[in-house]
C-alpha atoms as a PDB file:
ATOM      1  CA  UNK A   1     -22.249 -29.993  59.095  1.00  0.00           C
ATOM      2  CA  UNK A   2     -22.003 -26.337  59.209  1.00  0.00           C
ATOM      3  CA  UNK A   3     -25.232 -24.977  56.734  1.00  0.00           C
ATOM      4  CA  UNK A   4     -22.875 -22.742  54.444  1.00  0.00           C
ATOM      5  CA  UNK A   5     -21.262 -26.315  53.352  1.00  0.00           C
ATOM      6  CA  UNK A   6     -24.444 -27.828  52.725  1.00  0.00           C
ATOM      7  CA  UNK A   7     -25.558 -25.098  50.506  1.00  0.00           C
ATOM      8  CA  UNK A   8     -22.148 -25.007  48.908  1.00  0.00           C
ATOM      9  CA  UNK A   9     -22.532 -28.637  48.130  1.00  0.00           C
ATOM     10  CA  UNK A  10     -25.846 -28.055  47.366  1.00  0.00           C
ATOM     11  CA  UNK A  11     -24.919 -25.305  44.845  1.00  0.00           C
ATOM     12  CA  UNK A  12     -22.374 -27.653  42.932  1.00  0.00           C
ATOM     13  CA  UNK A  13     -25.104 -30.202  42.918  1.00  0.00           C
ATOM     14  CA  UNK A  14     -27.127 -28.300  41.358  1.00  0.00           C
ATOM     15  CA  UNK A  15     -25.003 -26.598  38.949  1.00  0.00           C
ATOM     16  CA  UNK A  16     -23.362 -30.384  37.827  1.00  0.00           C
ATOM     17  CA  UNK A  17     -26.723 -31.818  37.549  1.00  0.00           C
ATOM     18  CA  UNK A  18     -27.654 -28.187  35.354  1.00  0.00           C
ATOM     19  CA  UNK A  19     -24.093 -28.732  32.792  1.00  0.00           C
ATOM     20  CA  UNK A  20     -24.988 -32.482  32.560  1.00  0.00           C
ATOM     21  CA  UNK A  21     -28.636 -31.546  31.422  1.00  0.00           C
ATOM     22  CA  UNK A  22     -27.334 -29.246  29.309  1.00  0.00           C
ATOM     23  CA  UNK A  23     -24.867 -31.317  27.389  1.00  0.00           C
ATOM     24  CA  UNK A  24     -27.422 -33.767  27.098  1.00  0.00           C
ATOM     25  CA  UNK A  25     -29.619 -30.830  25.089  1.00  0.00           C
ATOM     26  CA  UNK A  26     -26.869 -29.919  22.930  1.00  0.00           C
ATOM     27  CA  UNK A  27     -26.017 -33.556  21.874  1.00  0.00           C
ATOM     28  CA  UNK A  28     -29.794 -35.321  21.824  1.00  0.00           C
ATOM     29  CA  UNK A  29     -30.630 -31.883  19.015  1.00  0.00           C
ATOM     30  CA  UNK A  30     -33.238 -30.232  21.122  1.00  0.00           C
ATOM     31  CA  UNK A  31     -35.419 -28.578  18.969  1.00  0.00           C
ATOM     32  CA  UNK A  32     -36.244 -25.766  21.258  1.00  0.00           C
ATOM     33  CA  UNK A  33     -32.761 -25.191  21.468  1.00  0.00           C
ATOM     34  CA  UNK A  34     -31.389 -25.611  18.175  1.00  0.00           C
ATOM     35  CA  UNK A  35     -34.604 -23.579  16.639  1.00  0.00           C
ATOM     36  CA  UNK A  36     -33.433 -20.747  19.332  1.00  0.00           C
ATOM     37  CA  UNK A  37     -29.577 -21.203  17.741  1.00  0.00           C
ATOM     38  CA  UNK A  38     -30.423 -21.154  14.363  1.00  0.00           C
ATOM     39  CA  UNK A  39     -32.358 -17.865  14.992  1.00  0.00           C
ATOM     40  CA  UNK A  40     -29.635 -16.743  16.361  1.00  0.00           C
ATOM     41  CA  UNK A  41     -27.174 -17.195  13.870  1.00  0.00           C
ATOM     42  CA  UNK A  42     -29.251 -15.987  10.880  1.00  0.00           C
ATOM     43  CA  UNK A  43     -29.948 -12.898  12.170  1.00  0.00           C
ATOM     44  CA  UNK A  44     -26.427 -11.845  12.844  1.00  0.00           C
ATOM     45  CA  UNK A  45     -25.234 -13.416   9.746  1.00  0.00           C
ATOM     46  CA  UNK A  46     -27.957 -11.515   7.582  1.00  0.00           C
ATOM     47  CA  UNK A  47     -27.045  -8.338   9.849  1.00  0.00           C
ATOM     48  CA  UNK A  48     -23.212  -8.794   9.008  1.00  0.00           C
ATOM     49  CA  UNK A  49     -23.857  -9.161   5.349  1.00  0.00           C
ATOM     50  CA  UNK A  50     -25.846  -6.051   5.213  1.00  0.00           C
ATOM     51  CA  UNK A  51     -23.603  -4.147   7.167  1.00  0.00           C
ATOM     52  CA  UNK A  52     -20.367  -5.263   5.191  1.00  0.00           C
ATOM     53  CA  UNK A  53     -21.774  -4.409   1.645  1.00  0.00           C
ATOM     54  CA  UNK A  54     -22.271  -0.966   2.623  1.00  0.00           C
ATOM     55  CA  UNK A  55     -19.464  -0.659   5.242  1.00  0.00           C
ATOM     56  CA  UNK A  56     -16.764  -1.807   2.683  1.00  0.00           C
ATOM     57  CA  UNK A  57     -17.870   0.888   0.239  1.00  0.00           C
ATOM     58  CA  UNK A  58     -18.029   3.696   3.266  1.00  0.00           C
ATOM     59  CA  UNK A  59     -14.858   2.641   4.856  1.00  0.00           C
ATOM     60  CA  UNK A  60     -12.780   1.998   1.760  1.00  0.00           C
ATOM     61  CA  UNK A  61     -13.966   5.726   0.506  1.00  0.00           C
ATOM     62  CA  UNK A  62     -13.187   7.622   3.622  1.00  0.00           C
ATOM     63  CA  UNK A  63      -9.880   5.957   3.544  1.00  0.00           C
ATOM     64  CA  UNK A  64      -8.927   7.566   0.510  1.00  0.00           C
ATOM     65  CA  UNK A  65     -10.850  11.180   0.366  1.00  0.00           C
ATOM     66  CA  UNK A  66      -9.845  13.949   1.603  1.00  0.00           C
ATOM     67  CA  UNK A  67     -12.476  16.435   1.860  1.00  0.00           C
ATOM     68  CA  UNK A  68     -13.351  19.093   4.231  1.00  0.00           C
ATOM     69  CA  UNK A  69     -15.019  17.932   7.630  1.00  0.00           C
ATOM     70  CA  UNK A  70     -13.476  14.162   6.559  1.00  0.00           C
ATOM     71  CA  UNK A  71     -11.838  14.316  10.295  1.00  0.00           C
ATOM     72  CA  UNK A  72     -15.142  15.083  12.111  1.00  0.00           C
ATOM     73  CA  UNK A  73     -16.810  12.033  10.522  1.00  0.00           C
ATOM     74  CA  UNK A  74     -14.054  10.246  11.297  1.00  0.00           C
ATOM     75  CA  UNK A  75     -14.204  10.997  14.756  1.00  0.00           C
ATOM     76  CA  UNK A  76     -17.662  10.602  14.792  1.00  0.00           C
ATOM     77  CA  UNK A  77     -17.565   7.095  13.687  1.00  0.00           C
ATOM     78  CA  UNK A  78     -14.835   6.447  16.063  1.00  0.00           C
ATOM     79  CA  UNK A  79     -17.275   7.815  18.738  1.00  0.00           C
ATOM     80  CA  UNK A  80     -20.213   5.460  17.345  1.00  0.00           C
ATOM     81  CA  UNK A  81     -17.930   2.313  18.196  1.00  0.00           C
ATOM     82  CA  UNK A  82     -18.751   2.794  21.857  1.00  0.00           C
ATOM     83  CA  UNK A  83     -22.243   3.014  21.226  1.00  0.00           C
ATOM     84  CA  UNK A  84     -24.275   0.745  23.957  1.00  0.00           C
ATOM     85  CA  UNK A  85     -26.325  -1.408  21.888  1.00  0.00           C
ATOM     86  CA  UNK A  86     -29.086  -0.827  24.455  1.00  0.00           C
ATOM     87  CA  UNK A  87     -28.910   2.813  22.930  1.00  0.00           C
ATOM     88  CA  UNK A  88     -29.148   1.649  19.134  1.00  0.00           C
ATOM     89  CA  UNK A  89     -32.193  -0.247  20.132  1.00  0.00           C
ATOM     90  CA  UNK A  90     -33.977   2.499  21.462  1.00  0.00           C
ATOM     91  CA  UNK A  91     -32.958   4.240  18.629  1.00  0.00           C
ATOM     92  CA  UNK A  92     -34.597   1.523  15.983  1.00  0.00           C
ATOM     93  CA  UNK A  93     -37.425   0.733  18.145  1.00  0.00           C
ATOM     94  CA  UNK A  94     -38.202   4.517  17.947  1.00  0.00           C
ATOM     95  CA  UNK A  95     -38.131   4.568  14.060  1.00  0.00           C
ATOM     96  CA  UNK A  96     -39.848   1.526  13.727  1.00  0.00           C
ATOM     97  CA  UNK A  97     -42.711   2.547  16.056  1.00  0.00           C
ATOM     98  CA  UNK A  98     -46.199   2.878  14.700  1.00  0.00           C
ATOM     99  CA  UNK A  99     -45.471   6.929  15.622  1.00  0.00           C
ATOM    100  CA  UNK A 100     -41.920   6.434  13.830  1.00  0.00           C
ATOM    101  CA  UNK A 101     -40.807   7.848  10.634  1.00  0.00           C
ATOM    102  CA  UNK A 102     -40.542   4.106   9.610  1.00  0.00           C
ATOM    103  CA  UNK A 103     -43.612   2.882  11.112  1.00  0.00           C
ATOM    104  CA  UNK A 104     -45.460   1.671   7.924  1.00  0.00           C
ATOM    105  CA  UNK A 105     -42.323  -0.582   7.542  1.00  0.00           C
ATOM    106  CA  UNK A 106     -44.427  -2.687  10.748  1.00  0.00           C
ATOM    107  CA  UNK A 107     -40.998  -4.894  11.338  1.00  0.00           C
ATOM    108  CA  UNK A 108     -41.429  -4.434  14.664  1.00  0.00           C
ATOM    109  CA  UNK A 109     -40.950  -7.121  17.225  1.00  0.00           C
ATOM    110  CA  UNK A 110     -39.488  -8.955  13.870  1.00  0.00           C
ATOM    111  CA  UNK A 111     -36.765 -10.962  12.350  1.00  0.00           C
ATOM    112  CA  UNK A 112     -36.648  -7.727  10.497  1.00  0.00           C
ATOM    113  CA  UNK A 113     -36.540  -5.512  13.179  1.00  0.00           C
ATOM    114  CA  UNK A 114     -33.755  -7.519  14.832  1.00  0.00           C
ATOM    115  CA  UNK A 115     -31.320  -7.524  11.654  1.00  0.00           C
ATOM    116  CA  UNK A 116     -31.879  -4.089  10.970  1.00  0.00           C
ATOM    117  CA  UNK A 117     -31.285  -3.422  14.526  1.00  0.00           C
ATOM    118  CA  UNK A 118     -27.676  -5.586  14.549  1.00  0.00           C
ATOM    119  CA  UNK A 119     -27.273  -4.077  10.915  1.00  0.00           C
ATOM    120  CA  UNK A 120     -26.987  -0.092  12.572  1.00  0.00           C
ATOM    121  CA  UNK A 121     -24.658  -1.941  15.443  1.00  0.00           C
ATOM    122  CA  UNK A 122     -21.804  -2.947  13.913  1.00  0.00           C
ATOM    123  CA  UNK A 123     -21.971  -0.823  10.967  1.00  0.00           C
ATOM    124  CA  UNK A 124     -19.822   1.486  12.428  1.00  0.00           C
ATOM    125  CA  UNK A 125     -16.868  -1.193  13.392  1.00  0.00           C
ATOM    126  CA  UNK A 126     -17.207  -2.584   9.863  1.00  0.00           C
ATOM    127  CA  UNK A 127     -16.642   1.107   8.492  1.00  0.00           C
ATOM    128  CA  UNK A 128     -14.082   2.748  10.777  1.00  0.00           C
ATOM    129  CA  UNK A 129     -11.564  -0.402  10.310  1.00  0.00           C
ATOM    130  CA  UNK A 130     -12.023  -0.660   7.017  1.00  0.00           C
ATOM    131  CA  UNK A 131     -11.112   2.843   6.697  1.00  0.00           C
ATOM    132  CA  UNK A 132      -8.158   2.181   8.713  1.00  0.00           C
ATOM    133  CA  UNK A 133      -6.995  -0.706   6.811  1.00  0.00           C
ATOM    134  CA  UNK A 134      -7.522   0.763   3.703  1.00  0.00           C
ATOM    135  CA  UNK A 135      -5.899   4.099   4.754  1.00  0.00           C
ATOM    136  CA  UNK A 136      -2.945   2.590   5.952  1.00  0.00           C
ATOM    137  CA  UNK A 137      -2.335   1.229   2.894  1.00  0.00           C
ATOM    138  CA  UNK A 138      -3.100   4.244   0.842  1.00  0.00           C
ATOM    139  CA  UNK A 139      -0.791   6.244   2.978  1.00  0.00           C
ATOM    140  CA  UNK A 140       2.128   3.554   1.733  1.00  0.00           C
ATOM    141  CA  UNK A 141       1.567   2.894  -1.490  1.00  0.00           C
ATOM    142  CA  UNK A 142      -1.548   5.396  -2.875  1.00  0.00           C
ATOM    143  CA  UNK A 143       0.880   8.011  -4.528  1.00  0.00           C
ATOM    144  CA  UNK A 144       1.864   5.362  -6.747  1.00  0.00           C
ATOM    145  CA  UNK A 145      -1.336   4.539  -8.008  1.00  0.00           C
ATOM    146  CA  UNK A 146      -2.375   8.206  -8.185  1.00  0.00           C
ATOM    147  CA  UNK A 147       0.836   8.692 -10.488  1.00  0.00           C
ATOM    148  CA  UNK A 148      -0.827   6.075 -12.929  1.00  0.00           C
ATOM    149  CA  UNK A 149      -4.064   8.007 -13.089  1.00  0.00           C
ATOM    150  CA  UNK A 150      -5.977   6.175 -10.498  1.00  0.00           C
ATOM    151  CA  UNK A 151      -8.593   8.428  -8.967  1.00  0.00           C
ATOM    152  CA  UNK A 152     -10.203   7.828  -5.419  1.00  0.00           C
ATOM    153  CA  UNK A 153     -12.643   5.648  -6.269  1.00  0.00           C
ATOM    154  CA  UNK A 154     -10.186   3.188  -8.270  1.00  0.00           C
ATOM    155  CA  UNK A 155      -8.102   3.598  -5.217  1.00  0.00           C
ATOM    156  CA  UNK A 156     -10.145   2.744  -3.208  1.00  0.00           C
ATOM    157  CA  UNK A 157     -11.507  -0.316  -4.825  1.00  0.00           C
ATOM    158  CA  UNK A 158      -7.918  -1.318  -5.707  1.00  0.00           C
ATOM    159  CA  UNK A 159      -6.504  -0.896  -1.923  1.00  0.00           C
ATOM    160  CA  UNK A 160     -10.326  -3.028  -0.608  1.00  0.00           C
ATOM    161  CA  UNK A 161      -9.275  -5.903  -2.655  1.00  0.00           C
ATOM    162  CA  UNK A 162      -5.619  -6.222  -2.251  1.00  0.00           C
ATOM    163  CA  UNK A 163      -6.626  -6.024   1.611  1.00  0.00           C
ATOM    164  CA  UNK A 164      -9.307  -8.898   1.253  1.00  0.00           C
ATOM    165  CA  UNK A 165      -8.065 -10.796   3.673  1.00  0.00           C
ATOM    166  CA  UNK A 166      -8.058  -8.086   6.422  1.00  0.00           C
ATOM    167  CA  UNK A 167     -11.695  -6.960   5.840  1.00  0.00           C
ATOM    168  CA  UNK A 168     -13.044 -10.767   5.925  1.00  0.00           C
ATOM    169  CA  UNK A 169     -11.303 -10.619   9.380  1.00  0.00           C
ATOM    170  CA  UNK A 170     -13.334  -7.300   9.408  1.00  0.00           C
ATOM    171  CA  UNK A 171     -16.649  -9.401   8.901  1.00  0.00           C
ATOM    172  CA  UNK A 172     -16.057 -12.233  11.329  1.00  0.00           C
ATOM    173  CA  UNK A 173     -15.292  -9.343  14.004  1.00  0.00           C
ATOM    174  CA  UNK A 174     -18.345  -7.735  13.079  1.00  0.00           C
ATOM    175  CA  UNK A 175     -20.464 -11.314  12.935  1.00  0.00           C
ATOM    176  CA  UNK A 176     -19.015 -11.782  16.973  1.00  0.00           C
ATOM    177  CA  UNK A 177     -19.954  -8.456  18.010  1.00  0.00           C
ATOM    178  CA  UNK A 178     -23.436  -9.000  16.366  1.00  0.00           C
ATOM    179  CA  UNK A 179     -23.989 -12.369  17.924  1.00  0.00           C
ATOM    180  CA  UNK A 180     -23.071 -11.907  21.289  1.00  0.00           C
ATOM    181  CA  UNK A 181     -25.261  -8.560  21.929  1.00  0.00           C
ATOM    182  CA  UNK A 182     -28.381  -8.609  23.733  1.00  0.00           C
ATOM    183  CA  UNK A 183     -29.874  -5.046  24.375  1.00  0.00           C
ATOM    184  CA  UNK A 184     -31.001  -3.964  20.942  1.00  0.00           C
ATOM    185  CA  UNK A 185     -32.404  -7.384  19.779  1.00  0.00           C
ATOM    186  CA  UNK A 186     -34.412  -7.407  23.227  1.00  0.00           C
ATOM    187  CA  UNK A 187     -35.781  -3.861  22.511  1.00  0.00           C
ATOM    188  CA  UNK A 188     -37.036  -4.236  19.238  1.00  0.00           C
ATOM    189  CA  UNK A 189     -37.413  -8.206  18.669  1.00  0.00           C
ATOM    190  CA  UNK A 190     -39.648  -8.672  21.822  1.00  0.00           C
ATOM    191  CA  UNK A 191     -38.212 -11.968  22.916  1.00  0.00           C
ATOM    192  CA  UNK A 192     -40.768 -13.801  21.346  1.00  0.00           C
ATOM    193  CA  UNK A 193     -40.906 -17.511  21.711  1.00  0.00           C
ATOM    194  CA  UNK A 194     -40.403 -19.532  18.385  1.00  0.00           C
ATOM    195  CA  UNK A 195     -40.413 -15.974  16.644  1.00  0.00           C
ATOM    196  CA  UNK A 196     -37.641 -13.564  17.675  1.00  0.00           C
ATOM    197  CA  UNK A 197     -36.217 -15.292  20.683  1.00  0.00           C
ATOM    198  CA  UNK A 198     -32.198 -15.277  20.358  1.00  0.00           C
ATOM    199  CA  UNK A 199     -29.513 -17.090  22.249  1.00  0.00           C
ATOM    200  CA  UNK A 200     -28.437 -13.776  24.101  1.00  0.00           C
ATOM    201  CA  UNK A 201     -32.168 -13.011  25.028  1.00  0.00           C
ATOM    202  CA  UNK A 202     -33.184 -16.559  25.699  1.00  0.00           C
ATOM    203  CA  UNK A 203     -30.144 -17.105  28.429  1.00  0.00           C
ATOM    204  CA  UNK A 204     -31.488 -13.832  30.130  1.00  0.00           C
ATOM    205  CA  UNK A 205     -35.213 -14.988  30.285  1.00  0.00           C
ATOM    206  CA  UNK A 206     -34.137 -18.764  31.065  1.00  0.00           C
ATOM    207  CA  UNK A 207     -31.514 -17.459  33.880  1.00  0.00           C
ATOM    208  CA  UNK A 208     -34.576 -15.502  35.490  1.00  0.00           C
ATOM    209  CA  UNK A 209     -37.260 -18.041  35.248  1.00  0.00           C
ATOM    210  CA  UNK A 210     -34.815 -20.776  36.439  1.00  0.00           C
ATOM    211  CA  UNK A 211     -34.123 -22.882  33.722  1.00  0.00           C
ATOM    212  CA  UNK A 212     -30.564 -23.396  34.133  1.00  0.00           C
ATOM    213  CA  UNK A 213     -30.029 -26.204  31.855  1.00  0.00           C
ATOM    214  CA  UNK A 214     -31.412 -24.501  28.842  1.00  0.00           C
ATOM    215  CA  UNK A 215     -29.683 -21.170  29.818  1.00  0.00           C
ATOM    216  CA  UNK A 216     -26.564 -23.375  30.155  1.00  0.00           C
ATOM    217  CA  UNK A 217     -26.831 -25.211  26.747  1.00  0.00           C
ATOM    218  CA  UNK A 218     -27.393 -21.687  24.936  1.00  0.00           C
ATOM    219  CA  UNK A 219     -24.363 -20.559  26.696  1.00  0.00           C
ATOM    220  CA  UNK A 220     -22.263 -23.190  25.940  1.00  0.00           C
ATOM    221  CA  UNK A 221     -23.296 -22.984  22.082  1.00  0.00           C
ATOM    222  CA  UNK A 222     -22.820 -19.407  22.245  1.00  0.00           C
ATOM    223  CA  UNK A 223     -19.332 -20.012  23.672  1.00  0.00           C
ATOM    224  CA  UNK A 224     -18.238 -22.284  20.999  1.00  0.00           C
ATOM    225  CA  UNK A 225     -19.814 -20.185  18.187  1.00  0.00           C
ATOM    226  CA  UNK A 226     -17.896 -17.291  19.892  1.00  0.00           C
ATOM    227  CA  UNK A 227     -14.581 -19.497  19.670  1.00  0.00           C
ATOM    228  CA  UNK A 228     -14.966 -20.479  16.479  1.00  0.00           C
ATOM    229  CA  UNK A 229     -15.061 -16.917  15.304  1.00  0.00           C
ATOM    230  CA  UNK A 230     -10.958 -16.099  17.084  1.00  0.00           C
ATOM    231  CA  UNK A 231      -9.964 -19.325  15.595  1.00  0.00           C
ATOM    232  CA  UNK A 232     -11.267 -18.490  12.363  1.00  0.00           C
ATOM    233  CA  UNK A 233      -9.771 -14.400  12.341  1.00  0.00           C
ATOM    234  CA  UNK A 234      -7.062 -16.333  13.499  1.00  0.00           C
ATOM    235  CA  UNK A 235      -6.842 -18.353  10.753  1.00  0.00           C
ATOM    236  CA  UNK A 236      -7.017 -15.449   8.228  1.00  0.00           C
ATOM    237  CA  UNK A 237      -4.192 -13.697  10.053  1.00  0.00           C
ATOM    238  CA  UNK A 238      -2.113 -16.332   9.282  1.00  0.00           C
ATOM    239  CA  UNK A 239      -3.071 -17.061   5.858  1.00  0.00           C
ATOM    240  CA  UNK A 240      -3.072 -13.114   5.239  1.00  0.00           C
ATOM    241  CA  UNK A 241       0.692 -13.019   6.636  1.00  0.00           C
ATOM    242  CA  UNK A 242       1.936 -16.064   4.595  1.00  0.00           C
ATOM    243  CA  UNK A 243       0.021 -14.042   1.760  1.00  0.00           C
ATOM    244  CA  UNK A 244       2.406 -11.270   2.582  1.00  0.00           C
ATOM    245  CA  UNK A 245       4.858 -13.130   2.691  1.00  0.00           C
ATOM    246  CA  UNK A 246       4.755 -14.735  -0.073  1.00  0.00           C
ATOM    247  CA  UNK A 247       4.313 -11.890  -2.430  1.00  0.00           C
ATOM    248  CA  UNK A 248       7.744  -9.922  -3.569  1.00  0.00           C
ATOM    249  CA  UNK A 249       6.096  -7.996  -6.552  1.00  0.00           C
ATOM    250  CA  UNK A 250       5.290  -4.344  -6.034  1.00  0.00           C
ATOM    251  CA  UNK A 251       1.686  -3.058  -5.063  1.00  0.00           C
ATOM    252  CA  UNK A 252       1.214  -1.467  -8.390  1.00  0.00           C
ATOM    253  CA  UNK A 253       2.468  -4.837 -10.358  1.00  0.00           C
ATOM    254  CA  UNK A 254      -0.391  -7.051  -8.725  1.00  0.00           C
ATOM    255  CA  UNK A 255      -2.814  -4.377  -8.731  1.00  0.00           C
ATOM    256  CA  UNK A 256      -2.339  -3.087 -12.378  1.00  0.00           C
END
């Protein structure tokens, strides 16, 4: 038998044997695996709920002001969606530093650390499509409510709730960008075992010592999780567009 199909066969072996294992963690509730999952999941979560609260208010204010400068903020938070996340945790790990303005915080190598790393991520997503979403809207129906004495703030709050819907598909966007990065949480977190160790971090370290199974199991948790999330924003879609659908009164009837 020629040796490149031995190894192939060898390879498949291997890898079957490694998914088999792996299933076997999921289902039997491995604690090093599920404590590694749950991690993960509450530090994006906490990250998303930070970052919504104040990206809601941001987002929902830019897209009603006009103000001078307004469309070089914009475009830098459009430029801040392409920011590596390798970058934003050099970024954090510098202000977080002993030698960092936000040293005497000491979160570093955290659960702190981590969230407020994931927290500056996706920030900017959560505010630039709210602001789009909320602008859109403003631009179709914001004269009216400026004709019944509604200034930008009212707006604003007004056009965020009426668009509720769209900016919870905002957060579950935001909670799958959080959840699947790996550079900043690596920076700052440390990878500690049973301390800061994610599902993104612990599939790197796993895949390099070896451990396929484990790497495998995180993978295929982080897979569903990440699955879950599209059939959920899916989910609102719909329910947003029967919503729409639904509704024949004018903006300023339901809102006022």
């Amino acid at each position: 038998m020629p040796l490149s199909v031995s190894m192939k066969r060898i390879d498949m072996t291997s890898f079957s044997d490694s998914l088999h294992t792996a299933f076997s963690l999921i289902l039997a509730f491995d604690p090093a695996l599920w404590a590694i999952v749950v991690r993960s999941l509450s530090v994006s979560a906490t990250a998303c709920a930070f970052a919504c609260a104040l990206g809601f208010v941001l987002g929902a204010f830019l897209g009603v002001s006009r103000f001078r400068g307004s469309g070089v903020v914009i475009g830098l938070l459009n430029t801040l969606l392409a920011l590596p996340s390798v970058v934003v945790g050099l970024v954090v790990y510098l202000l977080l530093s002993r030698s960092g303005p936000l040293g005497f915080l000491d979160w570093m190598f955290s659960f702190k650390a981590m969230v407020f790393a994931q927290t500056v991520l996706v920030l900017p997503l959560v505010t630039a499509l709210t602001r789009q979403i909320v602008q859109d809207v403003e631009n179709a129906h914001g004269e009216q409510l400026t004709s019944l004495g509604a200034g930008p703030c009212l707006r604003a709050t007004l056009l965020a709730w009426d668009e509720r819907l769209a900016l919870i598909t905002v957060g579950v966007t935001a909670f799958g960008r959080a959840i699947a990065e790996v550079g900043a949480v690596m920076i700052v977190g440390g990878n500690i075992d049973g301390f800061t160790r994610v599902m993104t971090t612990a599939i790197a370290l796993e895949t390099s010592k070896g451990d396929l199974p484990l790497a495998l199991g995180l993978g295929l948790v982080l897979l569903a999780v990440v699955g879950l999330i599209h059939a959920l924003t899916a989910s609102i879609r719909w329910a947003a567009s029967r919503w729409n659908a639904s509704v024949t009164q004018p903006l300023t009837a339901r809102l006022l």
